[in-house]
N, C-alpha and C. Protein backbone atom coordinates (compact mmCIF):
# COMPACT_ATOMS: atom_id res chain seq x y z
N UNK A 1 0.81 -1.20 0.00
CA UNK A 1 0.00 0.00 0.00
C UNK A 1 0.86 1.26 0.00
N UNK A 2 1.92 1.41 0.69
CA UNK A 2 2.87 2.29 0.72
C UNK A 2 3.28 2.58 -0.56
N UNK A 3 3.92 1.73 -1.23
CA UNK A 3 4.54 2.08 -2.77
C UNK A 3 3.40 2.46 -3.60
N UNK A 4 2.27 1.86 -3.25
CA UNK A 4 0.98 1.89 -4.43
C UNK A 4 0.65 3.74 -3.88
N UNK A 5 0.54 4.37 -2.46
CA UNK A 5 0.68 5.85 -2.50
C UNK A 5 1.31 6.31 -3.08
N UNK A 6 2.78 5.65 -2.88
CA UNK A 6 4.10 7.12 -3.03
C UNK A 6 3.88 7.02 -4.70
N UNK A 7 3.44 5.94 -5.16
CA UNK A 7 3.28 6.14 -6.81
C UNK A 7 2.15 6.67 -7.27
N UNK A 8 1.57 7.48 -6.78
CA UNK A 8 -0.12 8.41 -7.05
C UNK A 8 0.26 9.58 -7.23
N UNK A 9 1.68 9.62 -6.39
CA UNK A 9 2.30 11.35 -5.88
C UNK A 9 2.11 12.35 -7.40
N UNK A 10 3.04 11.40 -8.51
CA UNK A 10 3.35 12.45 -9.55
C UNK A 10 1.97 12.28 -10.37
N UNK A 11 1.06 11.41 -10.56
CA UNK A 11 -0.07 11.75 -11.23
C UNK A 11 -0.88 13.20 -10.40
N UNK A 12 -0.80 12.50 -9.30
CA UNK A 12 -1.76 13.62 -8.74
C UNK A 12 -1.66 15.10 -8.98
N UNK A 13 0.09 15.21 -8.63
CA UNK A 13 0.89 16.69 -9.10
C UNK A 13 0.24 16.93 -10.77
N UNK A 14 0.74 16.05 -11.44
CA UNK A 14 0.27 16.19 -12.88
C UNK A 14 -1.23 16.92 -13.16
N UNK A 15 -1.97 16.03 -12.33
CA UNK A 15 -3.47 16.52 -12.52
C UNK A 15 -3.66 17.94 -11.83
N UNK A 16 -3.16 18.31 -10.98
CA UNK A 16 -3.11 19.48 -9.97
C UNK A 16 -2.77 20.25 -11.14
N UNK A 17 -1.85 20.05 -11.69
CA UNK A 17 -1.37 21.40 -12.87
C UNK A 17 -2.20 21.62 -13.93
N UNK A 18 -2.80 20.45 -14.53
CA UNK A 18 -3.72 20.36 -15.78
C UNK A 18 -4.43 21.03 -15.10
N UNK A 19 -5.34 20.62 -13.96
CA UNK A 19 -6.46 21.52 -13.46
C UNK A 19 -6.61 22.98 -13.41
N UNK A 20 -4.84 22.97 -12.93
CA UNK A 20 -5.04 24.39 -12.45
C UNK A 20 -5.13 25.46 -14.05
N UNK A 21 -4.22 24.91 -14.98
CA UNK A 21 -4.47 25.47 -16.24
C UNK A 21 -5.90 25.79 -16.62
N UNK A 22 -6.30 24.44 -16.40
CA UNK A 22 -8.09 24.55 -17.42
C UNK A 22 -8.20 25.67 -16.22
N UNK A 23 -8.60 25.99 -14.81
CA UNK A 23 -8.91 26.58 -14.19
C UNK A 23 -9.23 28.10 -14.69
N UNK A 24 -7.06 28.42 -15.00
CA UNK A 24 -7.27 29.56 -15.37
C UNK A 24 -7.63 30.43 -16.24
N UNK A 25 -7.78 28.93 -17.62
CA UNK A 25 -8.85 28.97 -18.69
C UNK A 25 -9.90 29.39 -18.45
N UNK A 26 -10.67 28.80 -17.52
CA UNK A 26 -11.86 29.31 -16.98
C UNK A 26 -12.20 30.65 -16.34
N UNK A 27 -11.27 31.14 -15.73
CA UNK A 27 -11.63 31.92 -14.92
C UNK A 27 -11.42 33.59 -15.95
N UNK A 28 -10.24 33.39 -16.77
CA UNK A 28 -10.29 34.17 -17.92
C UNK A 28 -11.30 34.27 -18.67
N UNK A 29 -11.61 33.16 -19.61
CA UNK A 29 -13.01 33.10 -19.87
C UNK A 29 -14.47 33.54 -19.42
N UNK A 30 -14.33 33.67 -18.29
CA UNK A 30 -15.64 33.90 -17.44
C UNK A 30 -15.54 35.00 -17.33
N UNK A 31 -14.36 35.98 -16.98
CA UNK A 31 -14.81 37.36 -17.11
C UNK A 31 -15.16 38.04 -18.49
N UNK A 32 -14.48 37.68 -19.81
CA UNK A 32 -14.86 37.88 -20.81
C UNK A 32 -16.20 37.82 -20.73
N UNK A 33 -16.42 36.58 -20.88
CA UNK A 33 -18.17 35.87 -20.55
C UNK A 33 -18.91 37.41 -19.77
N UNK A 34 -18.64 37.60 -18.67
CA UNK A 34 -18.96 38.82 -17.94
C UNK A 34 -19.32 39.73 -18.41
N UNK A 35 -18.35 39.96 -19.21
CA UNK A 35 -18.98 41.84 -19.95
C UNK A 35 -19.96 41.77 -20.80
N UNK A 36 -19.58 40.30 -22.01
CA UNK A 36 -20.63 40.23 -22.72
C UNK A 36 -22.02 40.22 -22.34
N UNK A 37 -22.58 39.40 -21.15
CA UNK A 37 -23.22 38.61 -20.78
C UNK A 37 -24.09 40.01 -19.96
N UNK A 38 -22.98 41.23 -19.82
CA UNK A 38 -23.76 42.63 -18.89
C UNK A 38 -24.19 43.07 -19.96
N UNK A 39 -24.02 43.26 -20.96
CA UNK A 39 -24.58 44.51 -22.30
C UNK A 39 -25.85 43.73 -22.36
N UNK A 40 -25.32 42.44 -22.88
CA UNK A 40 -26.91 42.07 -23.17
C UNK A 40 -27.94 41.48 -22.51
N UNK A 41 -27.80 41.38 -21.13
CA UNK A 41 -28.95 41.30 -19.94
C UNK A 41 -29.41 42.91 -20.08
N UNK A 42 -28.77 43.75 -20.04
CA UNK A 42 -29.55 44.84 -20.01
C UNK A 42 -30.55 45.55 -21.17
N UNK A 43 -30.05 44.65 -22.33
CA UNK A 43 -30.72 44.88 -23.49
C UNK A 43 -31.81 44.08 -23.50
N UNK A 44 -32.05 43.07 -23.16
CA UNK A 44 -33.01 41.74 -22.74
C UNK A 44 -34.02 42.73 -21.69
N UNK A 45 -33.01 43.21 -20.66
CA UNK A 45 -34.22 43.70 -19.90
C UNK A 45 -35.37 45.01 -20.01
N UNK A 46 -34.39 45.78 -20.77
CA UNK A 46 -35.52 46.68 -21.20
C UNK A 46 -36.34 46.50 -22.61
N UNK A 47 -35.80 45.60 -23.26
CA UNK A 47 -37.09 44.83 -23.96
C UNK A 47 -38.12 44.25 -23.22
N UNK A 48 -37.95 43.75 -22.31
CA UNK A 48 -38.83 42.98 -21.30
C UNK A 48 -39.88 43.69 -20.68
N UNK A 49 -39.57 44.79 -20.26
CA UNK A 49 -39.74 46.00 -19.46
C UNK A 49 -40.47 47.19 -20.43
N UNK A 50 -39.91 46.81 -21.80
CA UNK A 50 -40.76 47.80 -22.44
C UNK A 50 -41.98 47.62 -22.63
N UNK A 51 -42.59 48.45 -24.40
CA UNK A 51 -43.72 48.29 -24.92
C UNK A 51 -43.84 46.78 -25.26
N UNK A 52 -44.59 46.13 -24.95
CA UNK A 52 -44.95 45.05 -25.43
C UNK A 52 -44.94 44.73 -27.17
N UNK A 53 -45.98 45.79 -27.83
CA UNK A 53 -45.87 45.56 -29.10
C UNK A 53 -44.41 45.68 -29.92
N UNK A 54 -43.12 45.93 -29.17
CA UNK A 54 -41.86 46.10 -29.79
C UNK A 54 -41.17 44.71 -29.18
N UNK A 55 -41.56 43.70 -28.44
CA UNK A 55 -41.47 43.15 -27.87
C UNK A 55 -40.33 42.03 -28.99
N UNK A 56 -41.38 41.44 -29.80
CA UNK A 56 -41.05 41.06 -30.95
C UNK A 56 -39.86 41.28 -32.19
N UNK A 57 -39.99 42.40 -32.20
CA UNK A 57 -39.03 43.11 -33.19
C UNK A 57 -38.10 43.36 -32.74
N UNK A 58 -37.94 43.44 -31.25
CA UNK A 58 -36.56 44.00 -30.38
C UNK A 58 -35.93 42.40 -30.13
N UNK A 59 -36.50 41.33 -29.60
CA UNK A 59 -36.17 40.23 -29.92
C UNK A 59 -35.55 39.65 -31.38
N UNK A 60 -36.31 40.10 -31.69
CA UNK A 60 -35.41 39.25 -33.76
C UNK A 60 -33.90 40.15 -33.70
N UNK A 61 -34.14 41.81 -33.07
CA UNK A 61 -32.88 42.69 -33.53
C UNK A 61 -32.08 41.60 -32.48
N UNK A 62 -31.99 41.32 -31.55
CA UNK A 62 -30.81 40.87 -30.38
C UNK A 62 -30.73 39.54 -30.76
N UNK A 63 -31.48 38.38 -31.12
CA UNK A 63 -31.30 37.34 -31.65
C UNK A 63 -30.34 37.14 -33.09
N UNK A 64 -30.47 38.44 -33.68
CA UNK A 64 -30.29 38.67 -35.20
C UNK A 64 -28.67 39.37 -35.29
N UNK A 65 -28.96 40.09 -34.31
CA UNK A 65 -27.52 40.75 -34.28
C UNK A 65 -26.13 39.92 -33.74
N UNK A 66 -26.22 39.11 -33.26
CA UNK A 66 -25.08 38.09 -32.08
C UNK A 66 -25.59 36.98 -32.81
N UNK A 67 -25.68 36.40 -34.12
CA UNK A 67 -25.55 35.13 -34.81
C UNK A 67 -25.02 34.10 -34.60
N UNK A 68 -23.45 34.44 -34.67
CA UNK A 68 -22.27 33.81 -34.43
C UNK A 68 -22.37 33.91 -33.03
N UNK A 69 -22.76 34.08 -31.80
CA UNK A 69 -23.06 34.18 -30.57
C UNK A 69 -23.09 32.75 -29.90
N UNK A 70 -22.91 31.93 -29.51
CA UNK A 70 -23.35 30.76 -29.17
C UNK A 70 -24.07 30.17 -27.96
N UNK A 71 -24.22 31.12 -27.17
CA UNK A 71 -24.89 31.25 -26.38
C UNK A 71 -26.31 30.08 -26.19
N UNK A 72 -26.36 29.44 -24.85
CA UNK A 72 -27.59 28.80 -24.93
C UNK A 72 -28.79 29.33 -24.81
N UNK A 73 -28.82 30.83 -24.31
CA UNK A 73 -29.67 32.23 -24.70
C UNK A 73 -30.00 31.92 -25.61
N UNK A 74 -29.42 32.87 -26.93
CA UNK A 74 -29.55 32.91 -28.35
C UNK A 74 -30.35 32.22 -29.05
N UNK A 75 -29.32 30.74 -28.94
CA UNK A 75 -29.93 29.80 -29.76
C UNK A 75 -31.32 29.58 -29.50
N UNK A 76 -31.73 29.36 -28.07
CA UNK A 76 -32.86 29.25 -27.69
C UNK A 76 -33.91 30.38 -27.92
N UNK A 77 -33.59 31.51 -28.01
CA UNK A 77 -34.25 32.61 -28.20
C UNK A 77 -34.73 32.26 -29.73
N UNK A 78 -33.60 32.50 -30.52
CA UNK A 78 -33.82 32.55 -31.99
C UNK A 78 -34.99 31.20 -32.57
N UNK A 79 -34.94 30.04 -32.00
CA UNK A 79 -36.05 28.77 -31.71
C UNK A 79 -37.58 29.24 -31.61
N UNK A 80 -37.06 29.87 -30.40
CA UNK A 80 -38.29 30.30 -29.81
C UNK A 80 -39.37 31.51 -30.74
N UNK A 81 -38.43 32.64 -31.32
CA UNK A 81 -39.40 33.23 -32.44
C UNK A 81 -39.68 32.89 -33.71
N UNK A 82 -39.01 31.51 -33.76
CA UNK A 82 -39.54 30.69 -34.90
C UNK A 82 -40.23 29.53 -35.08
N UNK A 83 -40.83 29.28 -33.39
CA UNK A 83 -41.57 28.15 -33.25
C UNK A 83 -42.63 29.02 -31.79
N UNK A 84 -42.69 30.24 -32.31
CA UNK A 84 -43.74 30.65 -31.28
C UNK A 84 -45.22 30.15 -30.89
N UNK A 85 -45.55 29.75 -32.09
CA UNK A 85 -47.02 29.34 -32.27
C UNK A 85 -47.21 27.38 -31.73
N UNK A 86 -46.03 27.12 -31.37
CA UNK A 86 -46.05 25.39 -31.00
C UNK A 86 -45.81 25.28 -29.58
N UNK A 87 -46.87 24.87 -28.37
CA UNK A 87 -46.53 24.83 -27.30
C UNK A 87 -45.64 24.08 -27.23
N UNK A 88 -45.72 22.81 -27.85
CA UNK A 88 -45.17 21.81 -27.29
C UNK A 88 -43.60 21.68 -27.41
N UNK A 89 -43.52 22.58 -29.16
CA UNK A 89 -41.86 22.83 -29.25
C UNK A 89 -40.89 23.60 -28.12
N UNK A 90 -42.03 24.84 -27.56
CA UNK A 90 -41.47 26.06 -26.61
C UNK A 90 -41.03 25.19 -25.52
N UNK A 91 -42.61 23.96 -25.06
CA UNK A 91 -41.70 23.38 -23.62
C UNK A 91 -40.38 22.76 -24.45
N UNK A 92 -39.99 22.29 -25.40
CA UNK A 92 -38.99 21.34 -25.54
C UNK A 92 -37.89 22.22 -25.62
N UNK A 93 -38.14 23.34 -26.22
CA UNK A 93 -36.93 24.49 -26.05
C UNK A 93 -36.14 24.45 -24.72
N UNK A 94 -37.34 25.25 -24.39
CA UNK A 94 -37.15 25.65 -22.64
C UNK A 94 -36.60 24.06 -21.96
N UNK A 95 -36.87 23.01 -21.94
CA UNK A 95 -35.99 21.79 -21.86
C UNK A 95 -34.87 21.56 -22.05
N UNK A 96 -34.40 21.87 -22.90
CA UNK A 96 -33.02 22.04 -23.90
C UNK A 96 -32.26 22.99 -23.74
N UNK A 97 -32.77 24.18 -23.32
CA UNK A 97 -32.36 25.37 -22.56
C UNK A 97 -31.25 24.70 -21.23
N UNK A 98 -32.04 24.08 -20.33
CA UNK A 98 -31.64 23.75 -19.32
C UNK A 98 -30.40 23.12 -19.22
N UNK A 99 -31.05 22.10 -20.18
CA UNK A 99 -29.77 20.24 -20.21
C UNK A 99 -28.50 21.10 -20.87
N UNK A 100 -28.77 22.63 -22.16
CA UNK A 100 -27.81 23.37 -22.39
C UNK A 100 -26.88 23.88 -21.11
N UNK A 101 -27.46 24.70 -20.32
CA UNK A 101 -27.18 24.98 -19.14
C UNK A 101 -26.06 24.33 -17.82
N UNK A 102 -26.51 23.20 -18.35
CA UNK A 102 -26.19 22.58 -17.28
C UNK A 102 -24.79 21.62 -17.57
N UNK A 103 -25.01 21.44 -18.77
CA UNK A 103 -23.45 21.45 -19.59
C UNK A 103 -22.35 22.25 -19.94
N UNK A 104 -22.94 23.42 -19.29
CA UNK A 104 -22.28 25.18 -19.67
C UNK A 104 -21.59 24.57 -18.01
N UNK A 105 -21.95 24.30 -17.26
CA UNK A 105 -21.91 24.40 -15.77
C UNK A 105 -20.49 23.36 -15.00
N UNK A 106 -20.49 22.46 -16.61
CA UNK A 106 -19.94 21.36 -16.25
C UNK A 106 -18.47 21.51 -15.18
N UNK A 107 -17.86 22.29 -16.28
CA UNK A 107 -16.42 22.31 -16.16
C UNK A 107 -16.31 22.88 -14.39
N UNK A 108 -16.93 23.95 -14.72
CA UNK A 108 -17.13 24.49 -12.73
C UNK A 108 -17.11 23.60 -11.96
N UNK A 109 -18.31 22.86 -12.06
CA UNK A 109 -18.72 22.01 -11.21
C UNK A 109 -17.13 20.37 -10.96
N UNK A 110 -16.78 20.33 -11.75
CA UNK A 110 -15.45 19.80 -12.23
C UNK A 110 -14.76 20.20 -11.33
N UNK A 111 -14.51 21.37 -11.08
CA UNK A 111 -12.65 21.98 -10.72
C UNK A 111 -13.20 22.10 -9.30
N UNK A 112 -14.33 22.19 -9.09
CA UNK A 112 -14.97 22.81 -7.16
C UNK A 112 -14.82 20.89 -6.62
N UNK A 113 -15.24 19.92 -7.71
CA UNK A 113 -14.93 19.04 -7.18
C UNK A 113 -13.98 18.30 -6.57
N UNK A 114 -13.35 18.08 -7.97
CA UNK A 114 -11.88 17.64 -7.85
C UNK A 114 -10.55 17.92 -7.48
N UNK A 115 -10.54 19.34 -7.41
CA UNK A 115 -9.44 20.21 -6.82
C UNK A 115 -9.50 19.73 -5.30
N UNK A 116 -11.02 20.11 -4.51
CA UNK A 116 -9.94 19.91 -3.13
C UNK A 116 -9.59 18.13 -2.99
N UNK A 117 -10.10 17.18 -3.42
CA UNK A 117 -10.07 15.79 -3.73
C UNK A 117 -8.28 15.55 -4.14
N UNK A 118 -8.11 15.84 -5.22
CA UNK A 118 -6.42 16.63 -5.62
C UNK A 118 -5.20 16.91 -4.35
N UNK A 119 -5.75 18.10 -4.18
CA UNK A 119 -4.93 18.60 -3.51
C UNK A 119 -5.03 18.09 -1.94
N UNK A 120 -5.68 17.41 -1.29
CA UNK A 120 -5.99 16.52 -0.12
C UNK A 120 -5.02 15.31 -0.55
N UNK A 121 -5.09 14.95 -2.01
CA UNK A 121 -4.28 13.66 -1.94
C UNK A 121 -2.46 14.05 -2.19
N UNK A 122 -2.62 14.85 -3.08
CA UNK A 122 -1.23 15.40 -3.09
C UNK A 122 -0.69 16.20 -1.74
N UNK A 123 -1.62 16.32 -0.77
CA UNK A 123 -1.03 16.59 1.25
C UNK A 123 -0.66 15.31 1.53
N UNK A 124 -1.94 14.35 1.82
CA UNK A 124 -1.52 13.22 2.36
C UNK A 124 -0.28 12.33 1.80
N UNK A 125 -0.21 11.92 0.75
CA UNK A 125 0.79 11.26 -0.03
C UNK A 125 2.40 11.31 0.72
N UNK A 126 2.58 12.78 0.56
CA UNK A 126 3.98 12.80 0.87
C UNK A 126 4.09 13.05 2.12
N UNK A 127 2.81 12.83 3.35
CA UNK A 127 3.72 12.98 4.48
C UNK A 127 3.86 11.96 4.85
N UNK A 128 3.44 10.22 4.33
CA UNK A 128 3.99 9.09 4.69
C UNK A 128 5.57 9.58 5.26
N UNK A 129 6.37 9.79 3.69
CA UNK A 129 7.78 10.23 3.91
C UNK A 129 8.59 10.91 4.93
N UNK A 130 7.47 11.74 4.84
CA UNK A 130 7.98 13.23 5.49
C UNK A 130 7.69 12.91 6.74
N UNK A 131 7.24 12.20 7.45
CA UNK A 131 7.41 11.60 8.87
C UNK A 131 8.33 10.32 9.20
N UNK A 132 8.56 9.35 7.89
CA UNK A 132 9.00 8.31 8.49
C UNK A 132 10.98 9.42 8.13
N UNK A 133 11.16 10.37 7.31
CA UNK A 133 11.98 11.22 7.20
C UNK A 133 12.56 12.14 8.73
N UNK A 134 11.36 12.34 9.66
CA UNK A 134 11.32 12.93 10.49
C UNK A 134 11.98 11.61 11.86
N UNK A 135 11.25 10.26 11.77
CA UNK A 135 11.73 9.64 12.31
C UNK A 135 13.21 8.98 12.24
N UNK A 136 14.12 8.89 11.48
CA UNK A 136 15.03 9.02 10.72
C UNK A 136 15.66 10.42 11.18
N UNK A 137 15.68 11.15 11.09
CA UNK A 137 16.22 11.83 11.58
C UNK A 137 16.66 12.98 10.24
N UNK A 138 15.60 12.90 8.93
CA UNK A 138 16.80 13.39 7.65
C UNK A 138 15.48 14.54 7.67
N UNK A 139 16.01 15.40 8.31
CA UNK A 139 14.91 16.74 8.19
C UNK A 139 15.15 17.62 7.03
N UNK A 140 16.14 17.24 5.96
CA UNK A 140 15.72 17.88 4.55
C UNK A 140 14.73 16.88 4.05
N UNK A 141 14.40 15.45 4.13
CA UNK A 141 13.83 15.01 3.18
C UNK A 141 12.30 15.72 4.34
N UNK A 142 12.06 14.97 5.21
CA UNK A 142 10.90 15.57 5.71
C UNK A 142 10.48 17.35 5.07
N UNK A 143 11.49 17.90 5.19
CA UNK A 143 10.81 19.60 4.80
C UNK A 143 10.56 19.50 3.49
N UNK A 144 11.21 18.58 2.86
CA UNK A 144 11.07 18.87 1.28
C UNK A 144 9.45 18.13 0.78
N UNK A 145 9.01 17.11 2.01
CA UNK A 145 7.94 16.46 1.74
C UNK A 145 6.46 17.26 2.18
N UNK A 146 7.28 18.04 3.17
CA UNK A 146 6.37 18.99 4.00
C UNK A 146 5.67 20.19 2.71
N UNK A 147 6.83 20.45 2.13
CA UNK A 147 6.89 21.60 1.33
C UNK A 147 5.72 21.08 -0.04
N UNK A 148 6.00 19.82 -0.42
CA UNK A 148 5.22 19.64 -1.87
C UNK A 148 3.89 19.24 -1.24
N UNK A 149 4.00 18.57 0.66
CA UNK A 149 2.08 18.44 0.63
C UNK A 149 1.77 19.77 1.05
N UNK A 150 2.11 20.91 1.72
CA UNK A 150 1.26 21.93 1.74
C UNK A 150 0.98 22.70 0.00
N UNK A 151 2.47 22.34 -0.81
CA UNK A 151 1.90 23.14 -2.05
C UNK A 151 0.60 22.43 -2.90
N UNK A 152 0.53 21.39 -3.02
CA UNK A 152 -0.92 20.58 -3.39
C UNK A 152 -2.10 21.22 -2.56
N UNK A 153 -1.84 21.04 -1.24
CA UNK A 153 -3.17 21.88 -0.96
C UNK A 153 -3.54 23.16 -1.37
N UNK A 154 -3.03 24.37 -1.02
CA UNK A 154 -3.20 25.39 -1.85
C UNK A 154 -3.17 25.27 -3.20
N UNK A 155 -3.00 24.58 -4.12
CA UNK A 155 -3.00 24.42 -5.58
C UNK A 155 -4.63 24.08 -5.22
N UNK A 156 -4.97 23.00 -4.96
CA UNK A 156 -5.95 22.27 -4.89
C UNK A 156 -6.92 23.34 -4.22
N UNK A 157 -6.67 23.74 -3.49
CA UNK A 157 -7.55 24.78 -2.86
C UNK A 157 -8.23 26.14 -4.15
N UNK A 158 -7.36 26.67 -4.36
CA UNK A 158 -7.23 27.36 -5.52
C UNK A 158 -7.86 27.13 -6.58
N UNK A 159 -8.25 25.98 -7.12
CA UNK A 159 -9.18 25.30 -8.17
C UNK A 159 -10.28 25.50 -7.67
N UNK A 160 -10.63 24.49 -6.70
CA UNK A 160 -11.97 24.97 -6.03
C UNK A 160 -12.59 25.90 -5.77
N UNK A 161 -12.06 27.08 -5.42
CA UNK A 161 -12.01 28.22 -5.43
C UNK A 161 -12.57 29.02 -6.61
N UNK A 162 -12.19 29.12 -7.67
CA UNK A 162 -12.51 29.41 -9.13
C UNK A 162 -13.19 28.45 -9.62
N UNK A 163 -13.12 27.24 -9.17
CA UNK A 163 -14.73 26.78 -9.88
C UNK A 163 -15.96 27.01 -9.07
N UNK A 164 -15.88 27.13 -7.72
CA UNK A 164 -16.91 27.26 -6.65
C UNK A 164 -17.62 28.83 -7.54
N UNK A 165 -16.29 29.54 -7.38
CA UNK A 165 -17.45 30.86 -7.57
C UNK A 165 -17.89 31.26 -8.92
N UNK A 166 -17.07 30.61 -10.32
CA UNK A 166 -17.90 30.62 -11.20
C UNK A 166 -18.94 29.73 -11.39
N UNK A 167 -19.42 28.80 -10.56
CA UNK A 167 -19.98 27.87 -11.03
C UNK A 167 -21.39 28.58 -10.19
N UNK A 168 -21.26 29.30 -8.78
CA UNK A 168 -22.23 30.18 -8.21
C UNK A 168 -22.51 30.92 -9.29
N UNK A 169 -21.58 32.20 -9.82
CA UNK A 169 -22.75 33.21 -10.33
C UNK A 169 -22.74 32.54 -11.79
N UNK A 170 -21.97 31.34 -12.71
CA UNK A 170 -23.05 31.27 -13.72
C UNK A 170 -24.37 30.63 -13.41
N UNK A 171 -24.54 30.00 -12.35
CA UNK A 171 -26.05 29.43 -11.98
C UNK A 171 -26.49 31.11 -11.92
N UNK A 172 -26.90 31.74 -11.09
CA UNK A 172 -27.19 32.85 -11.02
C UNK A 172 -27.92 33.65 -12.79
N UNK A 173 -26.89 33.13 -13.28
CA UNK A 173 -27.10 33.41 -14.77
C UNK A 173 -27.72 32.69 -15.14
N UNK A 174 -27.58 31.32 -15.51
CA UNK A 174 -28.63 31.02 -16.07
C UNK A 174 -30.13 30.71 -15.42
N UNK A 175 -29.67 30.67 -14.30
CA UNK A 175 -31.45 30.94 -13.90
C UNK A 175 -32.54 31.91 -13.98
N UNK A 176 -31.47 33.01 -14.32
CA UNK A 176 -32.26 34.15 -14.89
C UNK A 176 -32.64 34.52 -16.20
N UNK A 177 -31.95 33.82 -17.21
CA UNK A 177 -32.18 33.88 -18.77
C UNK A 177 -33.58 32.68 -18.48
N UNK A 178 -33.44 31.71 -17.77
CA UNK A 178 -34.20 30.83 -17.83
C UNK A 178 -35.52 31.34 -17.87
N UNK A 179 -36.03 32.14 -16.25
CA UNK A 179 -37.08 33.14 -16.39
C UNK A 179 -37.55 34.13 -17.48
N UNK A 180 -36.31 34.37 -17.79
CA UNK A 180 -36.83 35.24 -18.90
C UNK A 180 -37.34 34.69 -20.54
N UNK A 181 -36.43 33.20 -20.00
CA UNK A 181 -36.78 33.01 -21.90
C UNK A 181 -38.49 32.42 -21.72
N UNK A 182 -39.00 31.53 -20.39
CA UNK A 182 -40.31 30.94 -19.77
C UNK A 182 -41.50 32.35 -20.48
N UNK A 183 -40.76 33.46 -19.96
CA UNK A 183 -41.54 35.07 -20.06
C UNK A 183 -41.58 35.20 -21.29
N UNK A 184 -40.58 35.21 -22.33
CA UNK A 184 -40.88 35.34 -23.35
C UNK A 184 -41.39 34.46 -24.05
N UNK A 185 -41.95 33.06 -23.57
CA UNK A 185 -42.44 32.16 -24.65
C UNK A 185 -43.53 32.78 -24.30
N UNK A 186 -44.44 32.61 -23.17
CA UNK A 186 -45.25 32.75 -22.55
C UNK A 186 -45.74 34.88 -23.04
N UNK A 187 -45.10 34.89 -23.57
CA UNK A 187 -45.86 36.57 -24.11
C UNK A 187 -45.55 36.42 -25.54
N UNK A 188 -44.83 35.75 -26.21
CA UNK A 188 -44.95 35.37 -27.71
C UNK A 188 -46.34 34.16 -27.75
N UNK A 189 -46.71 33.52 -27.14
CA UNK A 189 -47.70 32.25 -26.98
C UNK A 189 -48.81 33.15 -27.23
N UNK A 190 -49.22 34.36 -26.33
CA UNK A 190 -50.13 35.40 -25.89
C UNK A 190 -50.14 35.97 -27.16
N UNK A 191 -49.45 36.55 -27.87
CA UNK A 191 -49.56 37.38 -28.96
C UNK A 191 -50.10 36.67 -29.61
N UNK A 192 -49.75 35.10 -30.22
CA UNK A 192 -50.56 34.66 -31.20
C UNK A 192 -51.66 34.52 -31.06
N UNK A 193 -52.40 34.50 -29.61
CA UNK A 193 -53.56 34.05 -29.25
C UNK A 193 -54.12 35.20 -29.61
């Protein structure tokens, strides 16, 4: 069992670094994501908020304008004013919306997991050493073991960290496009009626 640990050490390190990369992939990404994601909630909302009868036309402009957009918004939006008149398509939208969503969510939910999981194993691992080092009497190998399990934890910590809180406010996000896109089927449904 001993050798089968001390041989987990360098995967684990390995994965600690991949993680922490995608991490900072992510966390770059997400503020980008951010700005975009502010212009056009606010454009969403005072369509929402406005005249009703522009309701429509202000929708096709924001659907129409961000094409290349990929957004699970969008796509769903752009669906939605072309299958206004089909309940049954809108619930399947608004369905698809979600399972979209929630695949947007993935990677977060990923790094909040596995990071502290990671970095807990890359602590424990090396203080087998770093104590039977201590008993022994070789207090460079112990510090040096000391040194790589506290750096796993903070690595590991650190992931979690950036996925915890993007993975909070994109929920935040999409639960609110969610409402809104429910609102807009539900007042495109109304118009045809």
């Amino acid at each position: 069992m001993f050798w089968i640990s001390n041989g987990l050490l360098v995967p684990v390190v390995v994965l600690l670094l991949l993680f922490l990369v995608r991490a900072v992939i992510l966390a770059a990404a997400f503020f980008g994501e951010y700005y975009h994601r502010r212009s056009r909630q606010q454009e969403l909302t005072a369509l929402l908020e406005g005249d009703a009868a522009q309701l429509r036309p202000g929708l096709e402009r924001l659907a129409g304008q961000t094409s290349s957009d990929r957004s699970p918004l969008l796509r769903t939006l752009r669906q939605l004013l072309v299958h206004s008149d089909d309940a049954a398509w809108r619930e399947r939208l608004l369905a698809n919306y979600e399972v979209d969503a929630e695949k947007e969510l993935g990677a977060s939910r990923t790094l909040a997991k596995l990071g502290p999981m990671l970095g807990l194993m890359g602590t424990l691992i090396p203080m087998g050493p770093a104590l039977v080092g201590l008993a022994a009497g070789d207090l460079a190998s112990m510090a040096y073991n000391m040194q790589v399990a506290f750096a796993t934890t903070v690595v590991g910590m650190l992931i979690a960290a950036i996925g915890v809180v993007t993975l909070q406010v994109r929920q935040r996000w999409y639960a609110r496009e969610s409402n809104d896109l429910e609102f807009i089927a539900q007042k495109l449904s109304d118009e045809k009626a």
